[in-house]
Protein backbone atom coordinates (compact mmCIF):
# COMPACT_ATOMS: atom_id res chain seq x y z
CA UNK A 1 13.49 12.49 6.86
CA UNK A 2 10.75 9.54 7.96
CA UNK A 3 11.78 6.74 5.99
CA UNK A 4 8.59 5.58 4.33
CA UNK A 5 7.09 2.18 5.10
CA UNK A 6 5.96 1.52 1.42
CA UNK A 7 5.31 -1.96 2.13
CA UNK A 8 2.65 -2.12 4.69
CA UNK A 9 -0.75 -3.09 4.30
CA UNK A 10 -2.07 -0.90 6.38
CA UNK A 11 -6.42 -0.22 6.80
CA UNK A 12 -6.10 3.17 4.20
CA UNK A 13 -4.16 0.45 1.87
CA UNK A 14 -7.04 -1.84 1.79
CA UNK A 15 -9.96 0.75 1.94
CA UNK A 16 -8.85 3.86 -0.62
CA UNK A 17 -11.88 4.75 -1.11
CA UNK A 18 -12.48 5.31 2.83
CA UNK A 19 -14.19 2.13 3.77
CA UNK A 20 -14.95 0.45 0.17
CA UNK A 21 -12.83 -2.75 0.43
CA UNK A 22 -10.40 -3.26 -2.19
CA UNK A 23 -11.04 -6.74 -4.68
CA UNK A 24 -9.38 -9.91 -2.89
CA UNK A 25 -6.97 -11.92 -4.01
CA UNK A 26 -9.05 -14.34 -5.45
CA UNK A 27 -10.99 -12.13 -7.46
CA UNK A 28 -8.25 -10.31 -8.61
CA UNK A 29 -6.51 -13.64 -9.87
CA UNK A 30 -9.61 -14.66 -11.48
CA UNK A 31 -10.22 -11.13 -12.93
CA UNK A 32 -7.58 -8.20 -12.50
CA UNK A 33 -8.32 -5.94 -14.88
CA UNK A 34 -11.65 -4.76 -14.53
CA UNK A 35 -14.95 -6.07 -13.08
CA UNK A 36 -17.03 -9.36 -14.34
CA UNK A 37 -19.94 -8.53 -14.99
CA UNK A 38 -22.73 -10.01 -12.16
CA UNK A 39 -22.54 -13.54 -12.33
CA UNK A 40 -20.23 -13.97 -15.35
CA UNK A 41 -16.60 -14.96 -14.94
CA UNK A 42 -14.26 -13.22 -17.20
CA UNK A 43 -10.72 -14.98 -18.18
CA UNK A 44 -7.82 -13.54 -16.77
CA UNK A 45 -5.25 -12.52 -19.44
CA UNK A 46 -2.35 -14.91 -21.34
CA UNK A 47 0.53 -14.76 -19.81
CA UNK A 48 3.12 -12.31 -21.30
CA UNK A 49 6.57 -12.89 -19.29
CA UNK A 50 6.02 -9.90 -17.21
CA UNK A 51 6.98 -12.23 -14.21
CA UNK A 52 9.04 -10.38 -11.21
CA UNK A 53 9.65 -12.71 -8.45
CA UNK A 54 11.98 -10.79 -5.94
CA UNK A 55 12.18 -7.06 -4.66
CA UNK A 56 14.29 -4.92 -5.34
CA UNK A 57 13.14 -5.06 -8.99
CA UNK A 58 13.59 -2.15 -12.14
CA UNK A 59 12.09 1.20 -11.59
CA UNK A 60 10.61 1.74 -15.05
CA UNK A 61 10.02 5.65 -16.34
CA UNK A 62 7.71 5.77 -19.15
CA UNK A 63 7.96 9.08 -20.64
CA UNK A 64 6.23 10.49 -23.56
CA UNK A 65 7.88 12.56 -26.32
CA UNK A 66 4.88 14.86 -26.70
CA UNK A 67 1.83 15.47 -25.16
CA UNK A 68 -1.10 12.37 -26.00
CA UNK A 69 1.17 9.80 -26.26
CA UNK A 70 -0.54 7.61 -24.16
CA UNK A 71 1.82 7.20 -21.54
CA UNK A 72 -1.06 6.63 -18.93
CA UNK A 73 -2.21 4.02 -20.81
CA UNK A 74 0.85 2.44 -21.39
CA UNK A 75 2.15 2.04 -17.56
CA UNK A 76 -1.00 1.05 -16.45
CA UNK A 77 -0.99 -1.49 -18.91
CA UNK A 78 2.40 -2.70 -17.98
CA UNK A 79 2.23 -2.63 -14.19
CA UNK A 80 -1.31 -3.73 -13.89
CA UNK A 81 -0.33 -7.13 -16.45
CA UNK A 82 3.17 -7.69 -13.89
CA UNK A 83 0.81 -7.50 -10.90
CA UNK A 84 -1.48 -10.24 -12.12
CA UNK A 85 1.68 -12.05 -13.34
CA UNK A 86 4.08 -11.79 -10.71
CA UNK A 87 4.75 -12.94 -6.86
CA UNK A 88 6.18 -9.89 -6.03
CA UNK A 89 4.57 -7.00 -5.65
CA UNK A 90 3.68 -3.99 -8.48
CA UNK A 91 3.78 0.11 -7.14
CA UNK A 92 2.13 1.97 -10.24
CA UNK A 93 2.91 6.09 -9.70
CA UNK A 94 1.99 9.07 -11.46
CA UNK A 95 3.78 12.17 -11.13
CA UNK A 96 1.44 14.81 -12.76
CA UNK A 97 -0.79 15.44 -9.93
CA UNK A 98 -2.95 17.25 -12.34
CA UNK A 99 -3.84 15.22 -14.77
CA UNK A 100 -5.53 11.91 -12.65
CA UNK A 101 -5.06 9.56 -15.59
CA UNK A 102 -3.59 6.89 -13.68
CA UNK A 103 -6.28 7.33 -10.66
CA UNK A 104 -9.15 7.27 -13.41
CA UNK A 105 -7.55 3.92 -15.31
CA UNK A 106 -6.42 1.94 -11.96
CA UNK A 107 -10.26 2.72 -10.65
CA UNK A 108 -8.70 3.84 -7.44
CA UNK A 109 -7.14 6.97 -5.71
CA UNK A 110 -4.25 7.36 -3.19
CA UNK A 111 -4.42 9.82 -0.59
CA UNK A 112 -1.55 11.37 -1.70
CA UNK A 113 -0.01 12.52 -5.10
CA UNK A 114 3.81 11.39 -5.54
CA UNK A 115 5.07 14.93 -4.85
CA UNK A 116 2.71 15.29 -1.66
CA UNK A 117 3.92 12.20 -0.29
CA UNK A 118 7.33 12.73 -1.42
CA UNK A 119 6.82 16.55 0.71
CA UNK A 120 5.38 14.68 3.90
CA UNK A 121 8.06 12.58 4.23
CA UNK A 122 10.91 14.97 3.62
CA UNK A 123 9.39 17.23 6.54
CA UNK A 124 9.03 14.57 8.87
CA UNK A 125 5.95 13.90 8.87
CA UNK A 126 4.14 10.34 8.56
CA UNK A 127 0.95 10.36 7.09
CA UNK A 128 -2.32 9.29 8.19
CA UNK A 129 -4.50 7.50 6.31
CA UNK A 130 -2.35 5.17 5.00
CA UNK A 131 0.03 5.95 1.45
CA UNK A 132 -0.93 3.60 -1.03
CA UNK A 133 -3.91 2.37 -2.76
CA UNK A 134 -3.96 -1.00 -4.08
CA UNK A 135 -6.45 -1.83 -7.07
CA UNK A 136 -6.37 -5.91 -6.76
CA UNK A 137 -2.73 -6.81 -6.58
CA UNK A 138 -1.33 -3.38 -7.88
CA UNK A 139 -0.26 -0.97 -5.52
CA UNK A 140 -0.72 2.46 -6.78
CA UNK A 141 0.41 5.87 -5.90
CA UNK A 142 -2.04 8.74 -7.75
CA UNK A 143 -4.56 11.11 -6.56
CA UNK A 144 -7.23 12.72 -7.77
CA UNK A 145 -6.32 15.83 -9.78
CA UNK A 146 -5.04 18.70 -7.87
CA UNK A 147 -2.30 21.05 -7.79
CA UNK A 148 1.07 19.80 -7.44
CA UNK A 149 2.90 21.12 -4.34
CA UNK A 150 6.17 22.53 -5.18
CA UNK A 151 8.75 19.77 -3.55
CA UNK A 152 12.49 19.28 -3.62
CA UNK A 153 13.77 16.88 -6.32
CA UNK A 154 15.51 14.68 -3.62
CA UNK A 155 12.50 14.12 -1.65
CA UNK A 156 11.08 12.50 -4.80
CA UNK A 157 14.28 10.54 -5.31
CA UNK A 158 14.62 9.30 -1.56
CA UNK A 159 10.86 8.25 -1.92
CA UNK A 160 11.49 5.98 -4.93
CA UNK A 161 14.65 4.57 -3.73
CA UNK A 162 12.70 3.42 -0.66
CA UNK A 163 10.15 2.10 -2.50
CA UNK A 164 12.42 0.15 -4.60
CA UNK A 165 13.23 -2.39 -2.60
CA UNK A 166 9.90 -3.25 -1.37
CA UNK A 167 8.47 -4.05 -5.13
CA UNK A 168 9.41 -6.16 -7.53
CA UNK A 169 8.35 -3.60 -10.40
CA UNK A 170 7.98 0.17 -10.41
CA UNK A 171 6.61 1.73 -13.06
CA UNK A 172 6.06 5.54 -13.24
CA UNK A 173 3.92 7.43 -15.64
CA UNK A 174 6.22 10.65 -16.21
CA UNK A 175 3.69 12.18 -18.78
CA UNK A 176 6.74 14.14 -20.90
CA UNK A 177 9.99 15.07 -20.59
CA UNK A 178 8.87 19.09 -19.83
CA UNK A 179 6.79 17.90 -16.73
CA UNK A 180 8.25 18.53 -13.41
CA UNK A 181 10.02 15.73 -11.93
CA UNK A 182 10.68 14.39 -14.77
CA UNK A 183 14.33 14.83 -15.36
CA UNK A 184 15.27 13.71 -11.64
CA UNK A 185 13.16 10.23 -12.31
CA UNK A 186 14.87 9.74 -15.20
CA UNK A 187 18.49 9.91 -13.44
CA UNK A 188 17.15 7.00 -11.08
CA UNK A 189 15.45 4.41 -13.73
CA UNK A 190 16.83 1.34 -14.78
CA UNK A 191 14.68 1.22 -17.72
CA UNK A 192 13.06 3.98 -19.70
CA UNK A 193 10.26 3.40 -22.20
CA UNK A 194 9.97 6.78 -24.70
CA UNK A 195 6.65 6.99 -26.33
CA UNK A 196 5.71 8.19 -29.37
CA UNK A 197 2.77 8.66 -32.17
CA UNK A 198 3.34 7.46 -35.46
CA UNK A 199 2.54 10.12 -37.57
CA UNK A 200 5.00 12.57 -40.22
CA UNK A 201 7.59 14.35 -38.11
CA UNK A 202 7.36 11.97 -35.09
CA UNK A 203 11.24 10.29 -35.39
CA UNK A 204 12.59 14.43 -35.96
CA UNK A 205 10.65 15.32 -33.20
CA UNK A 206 11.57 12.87 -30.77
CA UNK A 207 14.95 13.46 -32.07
CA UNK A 208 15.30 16.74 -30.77
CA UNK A 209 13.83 16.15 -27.65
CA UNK A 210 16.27 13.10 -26.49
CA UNK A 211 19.16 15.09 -27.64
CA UNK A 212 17.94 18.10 -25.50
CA UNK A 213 18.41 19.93 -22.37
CA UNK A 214 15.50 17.97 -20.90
CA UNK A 215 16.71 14.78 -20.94
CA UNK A 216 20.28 14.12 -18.81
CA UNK A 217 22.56 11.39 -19.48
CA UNK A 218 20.77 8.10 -19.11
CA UNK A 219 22.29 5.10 -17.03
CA UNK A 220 19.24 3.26 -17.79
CA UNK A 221 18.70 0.84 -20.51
CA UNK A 222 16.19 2.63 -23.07
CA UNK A 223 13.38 1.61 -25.48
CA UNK A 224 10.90 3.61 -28.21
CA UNK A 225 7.10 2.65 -27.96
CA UNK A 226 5.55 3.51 -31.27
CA UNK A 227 1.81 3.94 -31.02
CA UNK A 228 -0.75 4.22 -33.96
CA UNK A 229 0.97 1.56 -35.97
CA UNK A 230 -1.47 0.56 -39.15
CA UNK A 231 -2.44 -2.36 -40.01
CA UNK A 232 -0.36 -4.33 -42.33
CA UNK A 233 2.37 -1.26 -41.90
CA UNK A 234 4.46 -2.85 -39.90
CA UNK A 235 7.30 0.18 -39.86
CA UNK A 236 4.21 2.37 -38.58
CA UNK A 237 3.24 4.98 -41.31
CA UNK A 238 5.84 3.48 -44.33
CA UNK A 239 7.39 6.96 -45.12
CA UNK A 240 8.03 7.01 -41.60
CA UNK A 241 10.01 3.87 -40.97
CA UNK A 242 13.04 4.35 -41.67
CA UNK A 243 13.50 7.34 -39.61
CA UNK A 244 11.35 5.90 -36.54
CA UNK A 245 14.03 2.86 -37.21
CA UNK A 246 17.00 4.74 -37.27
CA UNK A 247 16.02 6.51 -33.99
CA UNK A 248 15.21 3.67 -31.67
CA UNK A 249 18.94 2.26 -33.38
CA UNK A 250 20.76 5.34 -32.42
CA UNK A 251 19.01 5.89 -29.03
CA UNK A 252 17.12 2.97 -27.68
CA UNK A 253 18.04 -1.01 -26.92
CA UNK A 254 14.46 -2.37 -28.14
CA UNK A 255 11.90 -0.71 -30.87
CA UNK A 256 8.23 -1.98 -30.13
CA UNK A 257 5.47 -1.02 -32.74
CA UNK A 258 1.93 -0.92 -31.30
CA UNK A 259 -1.57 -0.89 -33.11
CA UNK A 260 -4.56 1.16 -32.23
CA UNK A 261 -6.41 -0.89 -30.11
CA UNK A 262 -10.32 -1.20 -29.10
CA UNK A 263 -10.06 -2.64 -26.47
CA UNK A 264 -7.52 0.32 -25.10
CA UNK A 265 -8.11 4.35 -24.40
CA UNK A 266 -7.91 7.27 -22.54
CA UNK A 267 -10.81 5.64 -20.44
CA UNK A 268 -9.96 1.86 -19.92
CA UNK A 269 -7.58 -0.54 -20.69
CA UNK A 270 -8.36 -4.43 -22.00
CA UNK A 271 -5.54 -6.16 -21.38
CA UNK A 272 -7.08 -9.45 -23.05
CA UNK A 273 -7.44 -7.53 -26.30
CA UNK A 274 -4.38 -9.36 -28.76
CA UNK A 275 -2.45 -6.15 -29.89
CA UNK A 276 -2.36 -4.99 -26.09
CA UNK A 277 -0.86 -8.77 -25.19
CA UNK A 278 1.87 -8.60 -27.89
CA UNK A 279 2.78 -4.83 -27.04
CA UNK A 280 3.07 -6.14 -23.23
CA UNK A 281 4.85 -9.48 -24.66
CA UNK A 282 7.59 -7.28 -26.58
CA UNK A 283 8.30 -5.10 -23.72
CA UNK A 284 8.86 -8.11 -21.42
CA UNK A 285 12.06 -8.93 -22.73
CA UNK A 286 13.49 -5.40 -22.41
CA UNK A 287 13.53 -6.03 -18.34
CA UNK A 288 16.77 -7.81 -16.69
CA UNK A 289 15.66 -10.95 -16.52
CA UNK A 290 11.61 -10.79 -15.26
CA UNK A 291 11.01 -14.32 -14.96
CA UNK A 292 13.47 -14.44 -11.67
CA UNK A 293 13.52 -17.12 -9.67
């Protein structure tokens, strides 16, 4: 199998969109989140201590517990904050070639979906056109939506473990644990961010999914993203806390409660907005040591 050069900045790297050049550094600095509007500077974000200095960083799953949990949103989020933050550099991927989410929020597309590049490479092949597409700083791997080639679980796993060492953060947009790929990108994380709505039933739920046949046995350190937290509720929906408690106690390293957001959907993601800083701020610490020298 080609080993792939996931660290070149080749022509299709800089042009995804087949001759539109990608934001410069500068800009991207200045703004890397979305664009200013003509003439008007935005602020780039607060700092967060989503810092990665060196390759050979964590390969980050997130991975919702049921469907609409926002996982898109989530690892865009968190990769697109460590790319403005960091030195090193940020690969955002999205395994559901289907679903486009990650395309749609990163305003860019790859020529390839995970799994097709992940095929290419285990038959040999080197593709043309380049394999990445970089939106500012953030390399990203996600296509528009298509159907996802059937491809051999290793092929996935010897992608990501080249990619690894050329990035300082990967973070990988799983969708749920029933999506294909999923349980082989699980086996290779380091970290593993379970998401989950706050809402009655959520903790039993997400119970019986972690203790399923779904999810293997987990080297990786693990956290519970709770979405939909209310205002002033600061277990989430208050019959709910205990259990949602309990869960992240029995299964996770780090709980991290997260408001409804305006400035965050489906559609775009602010990463100014306050509740989307302190989300990003919490998860920081659940990485082996970000700020590296």
């Amino acid at each position: 199998m080609i080993t792939p050069d996931l660290g070149r900045h080749d022509a299709a790297d800089e042009t995804p969109f087949g001759g539109e050049p990608a934001a410069s550094e500068e800009s991207v600095a200045a703004e890397p989140f979305r664009a200013a509007a003509p003439g008007r500077a935005e602020p780039a974000p607060d700092e967060t201590g989503l810092r990665f200095s060196r390759p050979g960083g964590p390969v980050v799953v997130i991975c919702g517990l049921h469907g609409g949990a926002g996982t898109s949103t989530l690892a865009y989020g968190l990769a697109a904050q460590a790319a403005h933050e960091s030195p090193a550099t940020v690969l955002l991927c999205e395994t559901d070639a289907a679903a486009g989410d990650v395309a749609a929020l990163a305003g860019v597309t790859s020529p390839f979906s995970l799994s097709e590049l992940a095929g290419e490479f285990a038959a040999g092949r080197s593709p043309e056109g380049g394999t990445l597409a970089r939106a500012g700083k953030l390399r990203v791997i996600a296509a528009a939506p298509a159907v996802a080639p059937e491809v051999d679980d290793s092929a996935v796993t010897a992608l990501m473990n080249a990619a690894r060492p050329r990035h300082g953060l990967t973070v990988i947009d799983a969708g749920t644990a029933r999506a294909p790929l999923t349980r082989e990108l699980l086996r290779i994380a380091t970290h593993v961010i379970w998401v989950t709505v706050a809402r009655p039933g959520a903790a039993q739920r997400a119970r019986a999914v972690l203790a399923g046949r779904l999810v293997p046995a987990l080297a990786a350190r693990q956290a519970l993203v709770v979405r939909g937290v209310r205002r002033g509720d600061r277990g989430g929906v208050r019959e709910q806390a205990a259990e949602l408690r309990k869960l992240a106690e029995d299964c996770c390293e780090r709980l991290v409660l997260v408001a409804d957001s305006p400035g965050v959907s489906g559609e775009h993601v602010e990463l100014g907005e306050r509740r989307m800083l302190a989300a990003l701020t919490a998860l920081a610490g659940f990485f082996d040591d970000p700020g590296q020298a």
